[in-house]
C-alpha atoms as a PDB file:
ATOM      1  CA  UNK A   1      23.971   4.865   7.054  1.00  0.00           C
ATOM      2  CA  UNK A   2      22.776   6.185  10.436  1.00  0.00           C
ATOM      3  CA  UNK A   3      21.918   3.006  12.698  1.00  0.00           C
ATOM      4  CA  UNK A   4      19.018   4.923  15.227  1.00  0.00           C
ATOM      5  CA  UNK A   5      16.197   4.023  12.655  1.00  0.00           C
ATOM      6  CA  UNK A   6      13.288   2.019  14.012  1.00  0.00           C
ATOM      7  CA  UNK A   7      10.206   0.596  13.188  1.00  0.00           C
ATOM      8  CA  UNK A   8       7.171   1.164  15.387  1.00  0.00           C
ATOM      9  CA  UNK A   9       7.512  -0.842  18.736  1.00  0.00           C
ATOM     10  CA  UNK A  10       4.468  -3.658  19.215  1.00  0.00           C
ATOM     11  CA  UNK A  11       3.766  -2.667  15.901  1.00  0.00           C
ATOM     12  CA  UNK A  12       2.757  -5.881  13.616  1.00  0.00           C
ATOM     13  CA  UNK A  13       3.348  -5.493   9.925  1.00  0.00           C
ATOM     14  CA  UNK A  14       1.398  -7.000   7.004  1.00  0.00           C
ATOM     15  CA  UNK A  15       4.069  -9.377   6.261  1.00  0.00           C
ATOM     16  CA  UNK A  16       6.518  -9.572   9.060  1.00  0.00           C
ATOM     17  CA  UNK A  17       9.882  -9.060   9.069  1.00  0.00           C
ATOM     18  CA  UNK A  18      11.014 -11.432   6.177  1.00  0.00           C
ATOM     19  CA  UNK A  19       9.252  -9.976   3.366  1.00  0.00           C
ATOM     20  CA  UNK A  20      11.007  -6.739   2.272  1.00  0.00           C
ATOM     21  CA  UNK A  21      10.246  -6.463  -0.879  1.00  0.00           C
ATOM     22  CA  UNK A  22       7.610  -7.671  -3.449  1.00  0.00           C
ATOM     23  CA  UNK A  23       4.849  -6.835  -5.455  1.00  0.00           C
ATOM     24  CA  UNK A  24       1.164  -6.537  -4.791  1.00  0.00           C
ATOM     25  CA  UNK A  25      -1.376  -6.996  -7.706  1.00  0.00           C
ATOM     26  CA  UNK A  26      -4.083  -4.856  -7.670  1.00  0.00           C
ATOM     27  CA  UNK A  27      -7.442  -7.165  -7.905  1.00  0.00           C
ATOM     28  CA  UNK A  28      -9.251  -3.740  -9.441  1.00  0.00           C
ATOM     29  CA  UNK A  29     -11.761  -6.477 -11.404  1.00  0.00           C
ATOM     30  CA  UNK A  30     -15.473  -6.489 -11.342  1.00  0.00           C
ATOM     31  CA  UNK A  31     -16.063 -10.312 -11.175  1.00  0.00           C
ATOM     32  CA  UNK A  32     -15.535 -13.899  -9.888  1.00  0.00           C
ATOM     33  CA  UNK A  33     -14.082 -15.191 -12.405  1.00  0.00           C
ATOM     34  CA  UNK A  34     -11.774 -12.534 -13.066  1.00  0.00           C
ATOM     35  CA  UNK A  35     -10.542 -12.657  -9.419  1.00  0.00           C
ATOM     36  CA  UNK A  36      -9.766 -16.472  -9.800  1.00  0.00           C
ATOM     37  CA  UNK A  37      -7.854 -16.102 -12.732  1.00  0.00           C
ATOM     38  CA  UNK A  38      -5.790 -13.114 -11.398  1.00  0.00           C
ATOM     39  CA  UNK A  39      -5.415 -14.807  -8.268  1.00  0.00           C
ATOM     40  CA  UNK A  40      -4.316 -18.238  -9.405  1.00  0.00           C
ATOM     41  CA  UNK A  41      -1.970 -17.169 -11.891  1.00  0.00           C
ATOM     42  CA  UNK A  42       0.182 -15.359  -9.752  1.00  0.00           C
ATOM     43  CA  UNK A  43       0.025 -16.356  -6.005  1.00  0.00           C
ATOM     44  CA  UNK A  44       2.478 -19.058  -6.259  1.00  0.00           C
ATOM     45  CA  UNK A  45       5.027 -16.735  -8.456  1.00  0.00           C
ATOM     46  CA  UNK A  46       8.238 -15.403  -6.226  1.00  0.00           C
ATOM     47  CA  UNK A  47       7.745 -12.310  -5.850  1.00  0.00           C
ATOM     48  CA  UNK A  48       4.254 -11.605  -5.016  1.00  0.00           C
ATOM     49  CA  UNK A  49       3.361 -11.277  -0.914  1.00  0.00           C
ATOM     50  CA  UNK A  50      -0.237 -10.146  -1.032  1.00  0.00           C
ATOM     51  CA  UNK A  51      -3.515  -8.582  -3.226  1.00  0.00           C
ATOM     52  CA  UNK A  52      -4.933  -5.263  -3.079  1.00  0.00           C
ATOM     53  CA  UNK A  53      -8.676  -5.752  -3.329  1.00  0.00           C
ATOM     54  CA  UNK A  54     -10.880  -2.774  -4.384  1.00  0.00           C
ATOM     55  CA  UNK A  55     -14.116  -1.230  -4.526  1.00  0.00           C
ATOM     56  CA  UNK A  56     -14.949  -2.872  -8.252  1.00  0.00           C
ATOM     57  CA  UNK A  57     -14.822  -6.320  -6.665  1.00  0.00           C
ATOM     58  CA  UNK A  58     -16.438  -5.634  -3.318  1.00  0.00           C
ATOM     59  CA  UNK A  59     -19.562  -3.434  -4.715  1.00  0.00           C
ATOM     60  CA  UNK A  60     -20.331  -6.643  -6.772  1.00  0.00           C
ATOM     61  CA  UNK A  61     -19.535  -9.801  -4.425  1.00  0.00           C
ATOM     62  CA  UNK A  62     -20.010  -7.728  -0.574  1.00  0.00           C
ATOM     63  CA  UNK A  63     -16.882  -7.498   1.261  1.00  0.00           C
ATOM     64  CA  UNK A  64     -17.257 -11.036   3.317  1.00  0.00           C
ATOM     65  CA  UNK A  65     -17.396 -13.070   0.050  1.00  0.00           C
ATOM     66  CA  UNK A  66     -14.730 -10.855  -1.816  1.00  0.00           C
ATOM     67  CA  UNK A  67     -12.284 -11.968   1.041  1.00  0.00           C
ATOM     68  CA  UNK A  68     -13.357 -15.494   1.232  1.00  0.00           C
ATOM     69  CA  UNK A  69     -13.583 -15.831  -2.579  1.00  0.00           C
ATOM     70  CA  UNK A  70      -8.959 -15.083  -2.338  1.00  0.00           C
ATOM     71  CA  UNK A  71      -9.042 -17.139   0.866  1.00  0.00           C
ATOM     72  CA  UNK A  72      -9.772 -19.909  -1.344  1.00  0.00           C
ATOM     73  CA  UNK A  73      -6.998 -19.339  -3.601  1.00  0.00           C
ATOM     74  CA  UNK A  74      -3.870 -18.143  -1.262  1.00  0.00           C
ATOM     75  CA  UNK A  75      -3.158 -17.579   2.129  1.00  0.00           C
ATOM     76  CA  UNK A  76      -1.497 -14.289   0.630  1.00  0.00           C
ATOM     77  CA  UNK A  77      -2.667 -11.389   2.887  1.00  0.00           C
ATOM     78  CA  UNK A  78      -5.252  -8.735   1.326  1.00  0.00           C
ATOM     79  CA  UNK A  79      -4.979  -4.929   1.654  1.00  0.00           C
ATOM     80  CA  UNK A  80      -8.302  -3.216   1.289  1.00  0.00           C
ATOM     81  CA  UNK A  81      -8.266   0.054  -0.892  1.00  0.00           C
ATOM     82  CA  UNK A  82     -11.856   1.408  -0.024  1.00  0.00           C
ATOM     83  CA  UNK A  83     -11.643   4.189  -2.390  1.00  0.00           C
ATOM     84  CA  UNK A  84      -9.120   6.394  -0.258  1.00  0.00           C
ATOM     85  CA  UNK A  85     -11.064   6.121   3.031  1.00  0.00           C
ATOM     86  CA  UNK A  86     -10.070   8.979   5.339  1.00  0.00           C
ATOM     87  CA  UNK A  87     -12.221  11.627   3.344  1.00  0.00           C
ATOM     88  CA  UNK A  88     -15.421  11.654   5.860  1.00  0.00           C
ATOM     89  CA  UNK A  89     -16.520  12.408   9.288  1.00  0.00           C
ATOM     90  CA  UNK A  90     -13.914  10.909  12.256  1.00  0.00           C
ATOM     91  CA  UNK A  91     -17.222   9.572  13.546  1.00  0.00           C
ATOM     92  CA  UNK A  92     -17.163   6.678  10.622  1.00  0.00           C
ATOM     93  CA  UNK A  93     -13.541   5.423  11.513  1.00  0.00           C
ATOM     94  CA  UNK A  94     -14.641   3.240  13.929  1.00  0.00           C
ATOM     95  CA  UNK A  95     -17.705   1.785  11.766  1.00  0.00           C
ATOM     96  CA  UNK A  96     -15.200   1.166   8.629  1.00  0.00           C
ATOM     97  CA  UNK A  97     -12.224  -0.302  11.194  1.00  0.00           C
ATOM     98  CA  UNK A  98     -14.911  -3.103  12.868  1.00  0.00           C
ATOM     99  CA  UNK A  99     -16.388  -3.895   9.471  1.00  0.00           C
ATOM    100  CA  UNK A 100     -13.084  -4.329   7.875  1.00  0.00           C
ATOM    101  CA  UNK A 101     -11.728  -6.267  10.976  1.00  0.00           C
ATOM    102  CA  UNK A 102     -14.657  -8.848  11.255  1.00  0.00           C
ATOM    103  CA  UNK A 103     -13.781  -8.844   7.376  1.00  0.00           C
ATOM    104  CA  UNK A 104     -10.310 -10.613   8.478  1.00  0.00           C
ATOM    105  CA  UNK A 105      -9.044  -7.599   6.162  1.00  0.00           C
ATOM    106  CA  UNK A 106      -5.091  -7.712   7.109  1.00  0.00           C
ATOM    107  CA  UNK A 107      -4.493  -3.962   6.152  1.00  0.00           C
ATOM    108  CA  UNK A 108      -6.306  -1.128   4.992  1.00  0.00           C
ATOM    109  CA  UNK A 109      -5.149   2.059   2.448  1.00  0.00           C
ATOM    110  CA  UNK A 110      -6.381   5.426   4.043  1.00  0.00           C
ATOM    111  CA  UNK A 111      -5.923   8.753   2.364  1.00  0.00           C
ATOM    112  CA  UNK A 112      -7.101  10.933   5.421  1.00  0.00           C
ATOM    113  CA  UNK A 113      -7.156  14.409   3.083  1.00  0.00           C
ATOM    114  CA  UNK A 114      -9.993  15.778   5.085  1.00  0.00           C
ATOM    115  CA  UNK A 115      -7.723  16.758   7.539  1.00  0.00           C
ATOM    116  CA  UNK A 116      -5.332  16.147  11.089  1.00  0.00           C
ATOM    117  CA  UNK A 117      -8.825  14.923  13.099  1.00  0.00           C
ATOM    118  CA  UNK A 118      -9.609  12.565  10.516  1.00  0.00           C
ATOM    119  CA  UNK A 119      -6.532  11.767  10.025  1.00  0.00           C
ATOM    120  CA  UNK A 120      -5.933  10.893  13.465  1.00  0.00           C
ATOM    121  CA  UNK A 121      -8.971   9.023  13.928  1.00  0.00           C
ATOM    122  CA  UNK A 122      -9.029   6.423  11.239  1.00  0.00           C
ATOM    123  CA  UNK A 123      -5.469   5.833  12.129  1.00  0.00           C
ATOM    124  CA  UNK A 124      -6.139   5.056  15.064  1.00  0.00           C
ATOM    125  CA  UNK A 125      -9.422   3.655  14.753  1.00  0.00           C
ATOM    126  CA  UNK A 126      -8.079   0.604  12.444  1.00  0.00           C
ATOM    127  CA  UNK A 127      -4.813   0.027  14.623  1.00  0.00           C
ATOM    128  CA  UNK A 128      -7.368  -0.473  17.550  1.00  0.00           C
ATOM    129  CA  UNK A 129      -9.264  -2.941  15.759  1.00  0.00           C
ATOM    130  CA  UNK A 130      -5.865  -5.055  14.748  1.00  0.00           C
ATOM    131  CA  UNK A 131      -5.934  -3.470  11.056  1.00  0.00           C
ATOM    132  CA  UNK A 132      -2.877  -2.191   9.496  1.00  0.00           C
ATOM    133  CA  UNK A 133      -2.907   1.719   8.262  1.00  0.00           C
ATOM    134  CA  UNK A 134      -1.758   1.895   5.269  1.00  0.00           C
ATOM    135  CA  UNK A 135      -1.295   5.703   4.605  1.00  0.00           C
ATOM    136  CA  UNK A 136      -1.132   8.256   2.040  1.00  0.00           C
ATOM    137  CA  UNK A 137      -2.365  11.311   0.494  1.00  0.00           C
ATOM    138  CA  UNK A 138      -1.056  11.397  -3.014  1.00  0.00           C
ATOM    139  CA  UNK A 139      -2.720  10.216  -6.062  1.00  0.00           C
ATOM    140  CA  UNK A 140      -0.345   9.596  -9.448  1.00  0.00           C
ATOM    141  CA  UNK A 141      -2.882  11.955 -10.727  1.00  0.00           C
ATOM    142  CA  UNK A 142      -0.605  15.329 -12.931  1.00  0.00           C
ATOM    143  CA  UNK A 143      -3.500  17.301 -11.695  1.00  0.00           C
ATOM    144  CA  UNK A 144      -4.016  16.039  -8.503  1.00  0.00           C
ATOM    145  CA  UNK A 145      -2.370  18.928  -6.817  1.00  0.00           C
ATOM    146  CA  UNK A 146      -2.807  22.218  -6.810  1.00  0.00           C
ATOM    147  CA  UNK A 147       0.739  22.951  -8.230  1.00  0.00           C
ATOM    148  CA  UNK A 148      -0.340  21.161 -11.338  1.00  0.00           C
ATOM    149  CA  UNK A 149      -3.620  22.464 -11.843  1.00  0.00           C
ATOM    150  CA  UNK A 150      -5.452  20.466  -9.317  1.00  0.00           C
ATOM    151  CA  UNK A 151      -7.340  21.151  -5.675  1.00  0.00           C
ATOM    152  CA  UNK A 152      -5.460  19.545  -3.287  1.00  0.00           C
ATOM    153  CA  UNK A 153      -2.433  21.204  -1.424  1.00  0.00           C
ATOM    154  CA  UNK A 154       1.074  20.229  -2.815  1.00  0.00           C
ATOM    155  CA  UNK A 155       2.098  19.468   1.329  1.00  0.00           C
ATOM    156  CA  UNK A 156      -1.072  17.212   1.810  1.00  0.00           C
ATOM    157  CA  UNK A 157       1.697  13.755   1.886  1.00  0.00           C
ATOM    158  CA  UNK A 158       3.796  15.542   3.871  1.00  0.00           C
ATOM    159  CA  UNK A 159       1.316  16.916   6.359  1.00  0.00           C
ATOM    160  CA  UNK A 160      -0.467  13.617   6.409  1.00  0.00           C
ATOM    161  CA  UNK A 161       2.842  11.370   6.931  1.00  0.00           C
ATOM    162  CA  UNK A 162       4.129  13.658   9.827  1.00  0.00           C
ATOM    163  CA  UNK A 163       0.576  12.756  11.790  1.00  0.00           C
ATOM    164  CA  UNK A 164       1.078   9.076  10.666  1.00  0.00           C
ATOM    165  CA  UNK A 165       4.645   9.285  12.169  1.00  0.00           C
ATOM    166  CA  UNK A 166       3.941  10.813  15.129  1.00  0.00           C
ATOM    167  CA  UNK A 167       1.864   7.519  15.717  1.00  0.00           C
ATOM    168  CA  UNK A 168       3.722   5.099  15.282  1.00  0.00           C
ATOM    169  CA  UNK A 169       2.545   3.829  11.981  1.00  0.00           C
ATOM    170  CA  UNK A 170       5.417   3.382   9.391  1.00  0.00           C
ATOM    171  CA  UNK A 171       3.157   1.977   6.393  1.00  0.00           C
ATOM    172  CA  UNK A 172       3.249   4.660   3.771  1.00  0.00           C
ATOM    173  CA  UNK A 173       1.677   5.057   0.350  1.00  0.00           C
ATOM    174  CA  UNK A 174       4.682   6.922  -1.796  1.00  0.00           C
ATOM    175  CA  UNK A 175       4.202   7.101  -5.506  1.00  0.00           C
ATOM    176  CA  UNK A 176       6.943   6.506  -7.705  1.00  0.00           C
ATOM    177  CA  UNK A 177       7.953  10.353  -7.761  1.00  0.00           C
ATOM    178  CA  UNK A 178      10.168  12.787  -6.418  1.00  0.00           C
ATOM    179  CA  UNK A 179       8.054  12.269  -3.024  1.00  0.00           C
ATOM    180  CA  UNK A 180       9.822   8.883  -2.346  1.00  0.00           C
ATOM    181  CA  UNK A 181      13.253  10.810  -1.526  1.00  0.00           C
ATOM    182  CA  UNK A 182      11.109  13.807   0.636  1.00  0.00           C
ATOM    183  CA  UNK A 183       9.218  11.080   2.513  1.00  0.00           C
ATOM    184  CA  UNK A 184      12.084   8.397   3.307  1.00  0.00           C
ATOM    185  CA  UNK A 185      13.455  11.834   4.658  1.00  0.00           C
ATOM    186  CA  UNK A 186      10.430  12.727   6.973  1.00  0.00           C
ATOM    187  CA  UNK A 187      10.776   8.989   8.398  1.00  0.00           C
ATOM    188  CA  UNK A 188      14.470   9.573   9.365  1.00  0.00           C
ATOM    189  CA  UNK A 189      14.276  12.412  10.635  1.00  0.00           C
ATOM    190  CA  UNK A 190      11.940  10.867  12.931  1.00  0.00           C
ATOM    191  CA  UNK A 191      14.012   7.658  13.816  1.00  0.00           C
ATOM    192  CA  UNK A 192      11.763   5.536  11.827  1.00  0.00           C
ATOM    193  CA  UNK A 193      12.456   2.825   8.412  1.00  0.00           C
ATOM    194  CA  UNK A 194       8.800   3.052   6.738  1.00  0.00           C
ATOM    195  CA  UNK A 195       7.263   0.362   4.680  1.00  0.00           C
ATOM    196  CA  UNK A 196       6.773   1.899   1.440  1.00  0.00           C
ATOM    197  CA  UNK A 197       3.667   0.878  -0.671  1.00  0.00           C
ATOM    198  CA  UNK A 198       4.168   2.703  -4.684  1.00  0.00           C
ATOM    199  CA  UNK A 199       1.697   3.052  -7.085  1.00  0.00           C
ATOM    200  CA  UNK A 200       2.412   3.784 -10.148  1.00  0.00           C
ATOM    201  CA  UNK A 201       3.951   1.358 -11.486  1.00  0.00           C
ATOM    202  CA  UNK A 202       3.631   0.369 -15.431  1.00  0.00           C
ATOM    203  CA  UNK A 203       3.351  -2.410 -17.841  1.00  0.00           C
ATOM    204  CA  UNK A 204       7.378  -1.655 -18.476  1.00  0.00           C
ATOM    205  CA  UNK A 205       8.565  -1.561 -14.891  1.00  0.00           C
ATOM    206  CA  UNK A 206      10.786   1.422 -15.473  1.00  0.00           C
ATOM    207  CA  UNK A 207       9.866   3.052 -12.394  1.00  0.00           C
ATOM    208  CA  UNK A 208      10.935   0.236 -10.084  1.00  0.00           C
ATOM    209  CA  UNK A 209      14.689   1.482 -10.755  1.00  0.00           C
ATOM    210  CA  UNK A 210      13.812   4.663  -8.737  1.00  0.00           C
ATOM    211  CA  UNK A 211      13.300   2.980  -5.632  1.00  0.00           C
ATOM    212  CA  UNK A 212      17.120   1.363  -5.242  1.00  0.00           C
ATOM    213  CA  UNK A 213      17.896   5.107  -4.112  1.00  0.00           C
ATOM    214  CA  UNK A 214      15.899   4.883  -1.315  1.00  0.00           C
ATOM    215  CA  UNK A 215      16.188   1.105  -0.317  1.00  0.00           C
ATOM    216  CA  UNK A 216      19.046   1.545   1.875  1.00  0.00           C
ATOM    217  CA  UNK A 217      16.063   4.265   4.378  1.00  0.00           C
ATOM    218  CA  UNK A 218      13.297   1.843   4.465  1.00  0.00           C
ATOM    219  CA  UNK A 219      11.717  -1.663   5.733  1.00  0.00           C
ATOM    220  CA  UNK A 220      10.207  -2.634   3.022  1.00  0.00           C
ATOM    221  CA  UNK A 221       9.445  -1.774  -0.275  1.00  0.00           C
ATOM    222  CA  UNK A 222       6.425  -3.059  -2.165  1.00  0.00           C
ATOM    223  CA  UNK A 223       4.790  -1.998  -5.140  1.00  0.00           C
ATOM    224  CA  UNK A 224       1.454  -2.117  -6.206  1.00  0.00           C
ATOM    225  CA  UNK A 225       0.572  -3.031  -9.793  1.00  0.00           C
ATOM    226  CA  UNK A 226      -2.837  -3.130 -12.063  1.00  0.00           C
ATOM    227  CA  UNK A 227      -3.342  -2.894 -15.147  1.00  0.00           C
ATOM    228  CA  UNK A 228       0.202  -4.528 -15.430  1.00  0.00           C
ATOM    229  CA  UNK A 229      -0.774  -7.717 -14.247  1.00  0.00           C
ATOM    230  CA  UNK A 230      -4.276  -7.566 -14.738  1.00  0.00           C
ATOM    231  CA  UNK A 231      -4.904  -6.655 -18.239  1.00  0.00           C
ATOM    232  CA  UNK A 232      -1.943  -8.892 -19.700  1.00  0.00           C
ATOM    233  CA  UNK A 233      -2.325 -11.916 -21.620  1.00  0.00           C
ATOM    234  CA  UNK A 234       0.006 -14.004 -19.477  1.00  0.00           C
ATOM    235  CA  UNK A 235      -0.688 -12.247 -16.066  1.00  0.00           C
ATOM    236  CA  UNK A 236       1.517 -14.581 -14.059  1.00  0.00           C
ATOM    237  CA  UNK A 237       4.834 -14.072 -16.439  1.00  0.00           C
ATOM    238  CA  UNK A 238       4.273 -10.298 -16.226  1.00  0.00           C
ATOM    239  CA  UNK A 239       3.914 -10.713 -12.608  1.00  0.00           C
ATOM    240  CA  UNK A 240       7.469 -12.348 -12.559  1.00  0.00           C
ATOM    241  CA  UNK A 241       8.789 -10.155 -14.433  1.00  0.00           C
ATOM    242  CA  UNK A 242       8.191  -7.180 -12.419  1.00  0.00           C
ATOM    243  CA  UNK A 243       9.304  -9.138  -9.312  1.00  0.00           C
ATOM    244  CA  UNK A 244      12.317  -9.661 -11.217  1.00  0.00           C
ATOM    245  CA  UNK A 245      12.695  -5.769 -11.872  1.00  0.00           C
ATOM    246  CA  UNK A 246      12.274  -5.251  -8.234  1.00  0.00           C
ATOM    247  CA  UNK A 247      14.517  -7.510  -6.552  1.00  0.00           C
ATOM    248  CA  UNK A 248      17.190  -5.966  -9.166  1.00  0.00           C
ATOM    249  CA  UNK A 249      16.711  -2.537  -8.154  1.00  0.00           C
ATOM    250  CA  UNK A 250      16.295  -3.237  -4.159  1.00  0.00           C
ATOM    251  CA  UNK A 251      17.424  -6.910  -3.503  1.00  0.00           C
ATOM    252  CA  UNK A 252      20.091  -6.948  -0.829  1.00  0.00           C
ATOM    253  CA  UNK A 253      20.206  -3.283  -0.260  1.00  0.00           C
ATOM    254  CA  UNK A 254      16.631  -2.263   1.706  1.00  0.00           C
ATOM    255  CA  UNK A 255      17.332  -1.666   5.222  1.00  0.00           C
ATOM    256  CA  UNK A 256      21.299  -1.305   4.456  1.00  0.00           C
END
């Protein structure tokens, strides 16, 4: 294994060095009390290092309160998913970064389809304001691309990670597909170990054993799981159990 690879320099990460690995519940609930129940069921199980919190819970309790409202329950870090931000005018990167920022959101998914200005912008536009990019460009969608029926070019992860490499940023959104080997690839070629964030994932796990072949490119690995967690009867044992899964198919071997 080629020893050049490098995170970004100055960089910070959503959850520093130690945490390679783990699984991020997707809080993709309309409600209070479903947020507390989610929440304290699983923040204490090994395993899980943070929350994705989504446009269901924030339309219904405002950003501020959604944030505060897990605040209360863990000091886990939360990673906003605002719908795929990226597809609007570069103008609006700076409005979203300072709103998420005085949020105290720690990172934020973009999906910057609308092109290398916008991409570019609200990259840079939530860096500046201390909020990590989280970046992708690829849905888990079979029609999502236009190879498969759908309108958006088969490249667009590709196109959209080279811009993201080129500054700096090494937080990726990779679904658990064929993509995961094509853009670990992109990231070595350009000296860099990417944190990988995979959707995807279902109730049975079986796509966490994909990502042990590309543990030994990347700097962390962390999937992010729904209706998994979410909709099961005992959220915080199927929570463990796809921790488990993970640290079985990556444990010892990310970064190697």
């Amino acid at each position: 294994m080629s020893t050049n690879l490098v995170s970004q320099p100055n960089a910070p990460t959503v959850f520093g060095a130690s945490r390679t690995h783990g699984i991020i519940p997707a809080l993709d609930v309309p409600d209070t009390a479903a947020v507390r129940r989610i929440v304290r069921a699983t923040s204490a199980v090994p395993g899980v290092v943070g929350y994705k919190l989504g446009l269901a819970t924030v339309l219904q309790l405002g950003l501020r309160a959604a944030v505060e409202l897990i605040a209360e329950l863990t000091d886990l870090p939360v990673l906003y998913d605002h719908q795929k931000a990226g597809l609007d005018v570069p103008s609006n990167a700076a409005v979203l970064a300072r709103t998420l920022a005085g949020a105290n959101i720690a990172a934020a998914v973009v999906f910057p389809v609308a092109g290398p200005t916008v991409a570019a912008e609200f990259v840079g536009a939530l860096r500046a304001h201390g909020v990590v990019p989280v970046v992708g460009g690829l849905l888990p969608v079979a029609d999502y691309t236009a190879s498969g029926g759908g309108w958006v070019s088969d490249d667009v992860l590709a196109d959209i990670t080279r811009i993201a490499l080129r500054a700096g940023e090494t937080h990726l959104v990779v679904p658990a597909t064929p993509q995961l080997q094509a853009i670990t690839g992109l990231a070595a070629d350009a000296g860099m170990r990417p944190r990988l964030f995979v959707p995807g994932i279902t109730s049975t796990g079986a796509e966490l054993g994909q990502l042990a072949a590309v543990a030994g490119r990347v700097a962390g690995i962390y999937p992010i799981v729904g209706r998994a967690v979410i909709n099961a009867d005992d959220p915080a044992a199927a929570a463990a159990r796809l921790a488990e899964l993970l640290d079985d198919a990556v444990g010892g071997r990310i970064g190697t």
